[in-house]
Structure formats: structure tokens, C-alpha cells
C-alpha atoms as a PDB file:
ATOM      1  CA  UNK A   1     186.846 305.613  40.223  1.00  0.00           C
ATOM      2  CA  UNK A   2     185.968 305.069  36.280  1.00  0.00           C
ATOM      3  CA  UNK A   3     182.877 307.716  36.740  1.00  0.00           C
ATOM      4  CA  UNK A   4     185.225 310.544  38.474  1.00  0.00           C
ATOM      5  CA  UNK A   5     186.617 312.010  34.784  1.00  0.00           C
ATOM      6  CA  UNK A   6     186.676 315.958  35.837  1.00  0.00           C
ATOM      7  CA  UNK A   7     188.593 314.691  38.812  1.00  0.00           C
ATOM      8  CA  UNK A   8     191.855 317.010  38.985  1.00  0.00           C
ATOM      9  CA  UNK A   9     194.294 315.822  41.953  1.00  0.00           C
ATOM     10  CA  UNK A  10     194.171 312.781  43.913  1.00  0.00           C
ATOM     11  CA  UNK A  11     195.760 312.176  47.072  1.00  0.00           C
ATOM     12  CA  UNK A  12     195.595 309.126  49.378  1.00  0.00           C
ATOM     13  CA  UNK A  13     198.705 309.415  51.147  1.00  0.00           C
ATOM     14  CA  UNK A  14     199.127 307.124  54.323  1.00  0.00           C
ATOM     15  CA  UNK A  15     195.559 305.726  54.448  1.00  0.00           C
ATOM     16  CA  UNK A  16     196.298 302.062  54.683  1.00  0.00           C
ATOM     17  CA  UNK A  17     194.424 301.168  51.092  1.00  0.00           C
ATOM     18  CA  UNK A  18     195.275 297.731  49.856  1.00  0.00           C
ATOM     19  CA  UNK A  19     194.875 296.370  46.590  1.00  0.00           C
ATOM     20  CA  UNK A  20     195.569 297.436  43.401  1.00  0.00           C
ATOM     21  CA  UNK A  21     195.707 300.443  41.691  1.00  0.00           C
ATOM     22  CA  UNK A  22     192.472 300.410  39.971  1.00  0.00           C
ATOM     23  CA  UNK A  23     192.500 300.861  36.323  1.00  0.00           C
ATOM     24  CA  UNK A  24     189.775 303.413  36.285  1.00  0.00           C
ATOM     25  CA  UNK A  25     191.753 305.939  37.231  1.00  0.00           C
ATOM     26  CA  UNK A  26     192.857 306.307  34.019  1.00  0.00           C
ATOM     27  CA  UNK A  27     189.938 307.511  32.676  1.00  0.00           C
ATOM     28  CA  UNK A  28     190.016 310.361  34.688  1.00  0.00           C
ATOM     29  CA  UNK A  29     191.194 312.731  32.183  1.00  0.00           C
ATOM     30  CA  UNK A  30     191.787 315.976  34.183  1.00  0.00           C
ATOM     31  CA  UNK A  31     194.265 314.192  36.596  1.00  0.00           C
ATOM     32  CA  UNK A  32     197.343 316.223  36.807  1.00  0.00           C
ATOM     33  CA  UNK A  33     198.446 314.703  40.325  1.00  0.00           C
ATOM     34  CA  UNK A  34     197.822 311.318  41.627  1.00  0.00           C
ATOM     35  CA  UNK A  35     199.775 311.093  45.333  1.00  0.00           C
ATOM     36  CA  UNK A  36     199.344 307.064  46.921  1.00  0.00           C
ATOM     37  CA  UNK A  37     202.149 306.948  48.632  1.00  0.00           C
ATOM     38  CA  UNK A  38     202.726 305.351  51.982  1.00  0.00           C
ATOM     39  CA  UNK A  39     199.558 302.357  51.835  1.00  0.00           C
ATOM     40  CA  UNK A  40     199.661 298.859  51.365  1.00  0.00           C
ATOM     41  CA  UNK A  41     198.664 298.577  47.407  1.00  0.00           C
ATOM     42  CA  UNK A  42     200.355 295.698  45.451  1.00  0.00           C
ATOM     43  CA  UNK A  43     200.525 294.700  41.588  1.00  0.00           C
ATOM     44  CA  UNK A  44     201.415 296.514  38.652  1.00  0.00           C
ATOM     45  CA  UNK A  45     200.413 300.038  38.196  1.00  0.00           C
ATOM     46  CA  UNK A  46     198.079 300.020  35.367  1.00  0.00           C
ATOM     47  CA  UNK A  47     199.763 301.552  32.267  1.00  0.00           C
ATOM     48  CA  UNK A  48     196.427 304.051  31.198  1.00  0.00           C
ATOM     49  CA  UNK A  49     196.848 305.400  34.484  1.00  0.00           C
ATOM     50  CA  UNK A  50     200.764 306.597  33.633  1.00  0.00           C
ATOM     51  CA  UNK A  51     199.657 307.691  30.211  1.00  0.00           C
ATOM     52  CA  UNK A  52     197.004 310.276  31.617  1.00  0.00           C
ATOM     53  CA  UNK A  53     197.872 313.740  29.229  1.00  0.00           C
ATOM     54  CA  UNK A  54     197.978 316.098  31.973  1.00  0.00           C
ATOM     55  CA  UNK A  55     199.552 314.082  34.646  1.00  0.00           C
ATOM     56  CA  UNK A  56     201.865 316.114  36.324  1.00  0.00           C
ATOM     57  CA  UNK A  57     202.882 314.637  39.638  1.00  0.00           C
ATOM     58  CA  UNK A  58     202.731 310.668  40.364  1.00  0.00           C
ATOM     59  CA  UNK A  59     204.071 309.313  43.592  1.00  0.00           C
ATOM     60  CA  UNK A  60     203.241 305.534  44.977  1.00  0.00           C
ATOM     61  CA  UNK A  61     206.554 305.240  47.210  1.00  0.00           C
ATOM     62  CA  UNK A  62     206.132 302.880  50.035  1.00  0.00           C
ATOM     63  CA  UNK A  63     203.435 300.568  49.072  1.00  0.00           C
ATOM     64  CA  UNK A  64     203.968 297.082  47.863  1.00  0.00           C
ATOM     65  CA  UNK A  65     203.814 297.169  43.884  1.00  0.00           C
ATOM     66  CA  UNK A  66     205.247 294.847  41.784  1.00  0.00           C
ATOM     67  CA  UNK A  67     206.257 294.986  38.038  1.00  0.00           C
ATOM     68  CA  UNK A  68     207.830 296.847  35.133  1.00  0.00           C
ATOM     69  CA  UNK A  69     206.959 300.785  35.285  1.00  0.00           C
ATOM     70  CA  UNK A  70     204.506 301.175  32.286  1.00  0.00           C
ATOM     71  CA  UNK A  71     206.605 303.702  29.599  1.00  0.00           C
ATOM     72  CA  UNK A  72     204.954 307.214  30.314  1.00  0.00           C
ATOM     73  CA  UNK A  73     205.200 310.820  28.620  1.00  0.00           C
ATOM     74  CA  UNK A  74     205.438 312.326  32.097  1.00  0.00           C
ATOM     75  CA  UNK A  75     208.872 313.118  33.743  1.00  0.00           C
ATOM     76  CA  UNK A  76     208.396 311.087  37.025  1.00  0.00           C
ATOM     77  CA  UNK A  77     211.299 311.236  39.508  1.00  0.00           C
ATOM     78  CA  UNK A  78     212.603 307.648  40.425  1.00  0.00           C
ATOM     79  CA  UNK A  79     211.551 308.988  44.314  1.00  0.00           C
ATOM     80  CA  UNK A  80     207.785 308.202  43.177  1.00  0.00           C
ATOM     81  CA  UNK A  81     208.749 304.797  43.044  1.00  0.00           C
ATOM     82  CA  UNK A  82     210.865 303.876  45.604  1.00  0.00           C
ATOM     83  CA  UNK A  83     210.106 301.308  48.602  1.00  0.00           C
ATOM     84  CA  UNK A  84     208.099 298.700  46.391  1.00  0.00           C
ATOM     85  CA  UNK A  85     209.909 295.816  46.772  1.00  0.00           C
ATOM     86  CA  UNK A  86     209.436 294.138  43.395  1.00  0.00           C
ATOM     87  CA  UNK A  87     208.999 297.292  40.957  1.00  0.00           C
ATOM     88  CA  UNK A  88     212.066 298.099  38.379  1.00  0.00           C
ATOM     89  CA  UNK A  89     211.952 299.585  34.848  1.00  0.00           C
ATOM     90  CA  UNK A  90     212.430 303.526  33.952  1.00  0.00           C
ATOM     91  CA  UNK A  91     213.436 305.477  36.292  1.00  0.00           C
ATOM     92  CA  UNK A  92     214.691 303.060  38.483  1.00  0.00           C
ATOM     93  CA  UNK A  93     217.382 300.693  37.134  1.00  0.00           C
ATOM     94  CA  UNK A  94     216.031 297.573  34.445  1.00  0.00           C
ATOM     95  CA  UNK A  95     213.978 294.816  35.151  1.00  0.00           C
ATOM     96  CA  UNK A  96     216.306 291.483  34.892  1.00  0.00           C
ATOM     97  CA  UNK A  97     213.663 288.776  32.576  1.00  0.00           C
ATOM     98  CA  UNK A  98     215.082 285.565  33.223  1.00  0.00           C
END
């Protein structure tokens, strides 16, 4: 994924991946729309990755992430996060640290 940087839009919606989301993604510069909704990929969502400059559109709703949403420039709906059972921060409501 690190070696795809003129990559513009990409969507792997419903195609059972598992995992994480790998962190070369964000070197894909020309990203504006990154669409992983409805698979099976767990951890954190890698903060470079939410920090692309042209990123436009971001959903991962209805996987299995984990984590604090990295803080991004892009205005992400809280419906690009929802169904991950253990993910919290911006937009969705505040991570509780114990």
C-alpha cells in the first residue's frame, strides 16, 4: 500500500479484510476518499492516514476498530465511525481514560 502514492480513491467496502488499517496508506498523497466500511479490521486507525491533505471522504463503519480517533483537518461525519465497538474520540462522544 506504501508504493501506491498517485492512488486517488480507495474503496473496500464489504470485502471481509481483517487486520489493521495499514499505515501505508498514508503515504498515498492523492487520496481524497478512503471507503472500508463493512469488513472485519481491528486496532487503531493510524493517525497519517487521517491527516492525508486532500482527504475528502473517510468511512470505516462496521468493522471492529478500537481506539481514540486520531485529530484530523478533514470534516468526517461521526457516521464514518459508527459500529466499532471500542472507538470514541471526535466526532463521536470522548474517550473515558481511567
Amino acid at each position: 500500500m506504501g508504493n501506491l502514492t498517485r492512488l486517488e480513491v480507495l474503496e473496500m467496502v464489504g470485502d471481509r479484510l481483517s487486520g489493521k488499517i495499514p499505515e501505508g496508506i498514508g503515504n498515498a498523497h492523492e487520496l481524497t476518499s478512503i471507503k472500508l466500511s463493512k469488513n472485519y479490521l481491528s486496532g487503531r486507525i493510524p493517525k497519517k492516514v487521517l491527516n492525508l491533505d486532500k482527504l475528502e471522504v473517510f468511512d470505516v463503519s462496521k468493522n471492529r476498530l478500537s481506539g481514540e480517533i486520531p485529530k484530523h483537518k478533514a470534516n468526517i461525519p461521526a457516521s464514518s465511525f459508527l459500529y466499532n465497538p471500542g472507538i470514541c474520540g471526535t466526532p463521536l462522544p470522548p474517550c473515558k481514560h481511567l
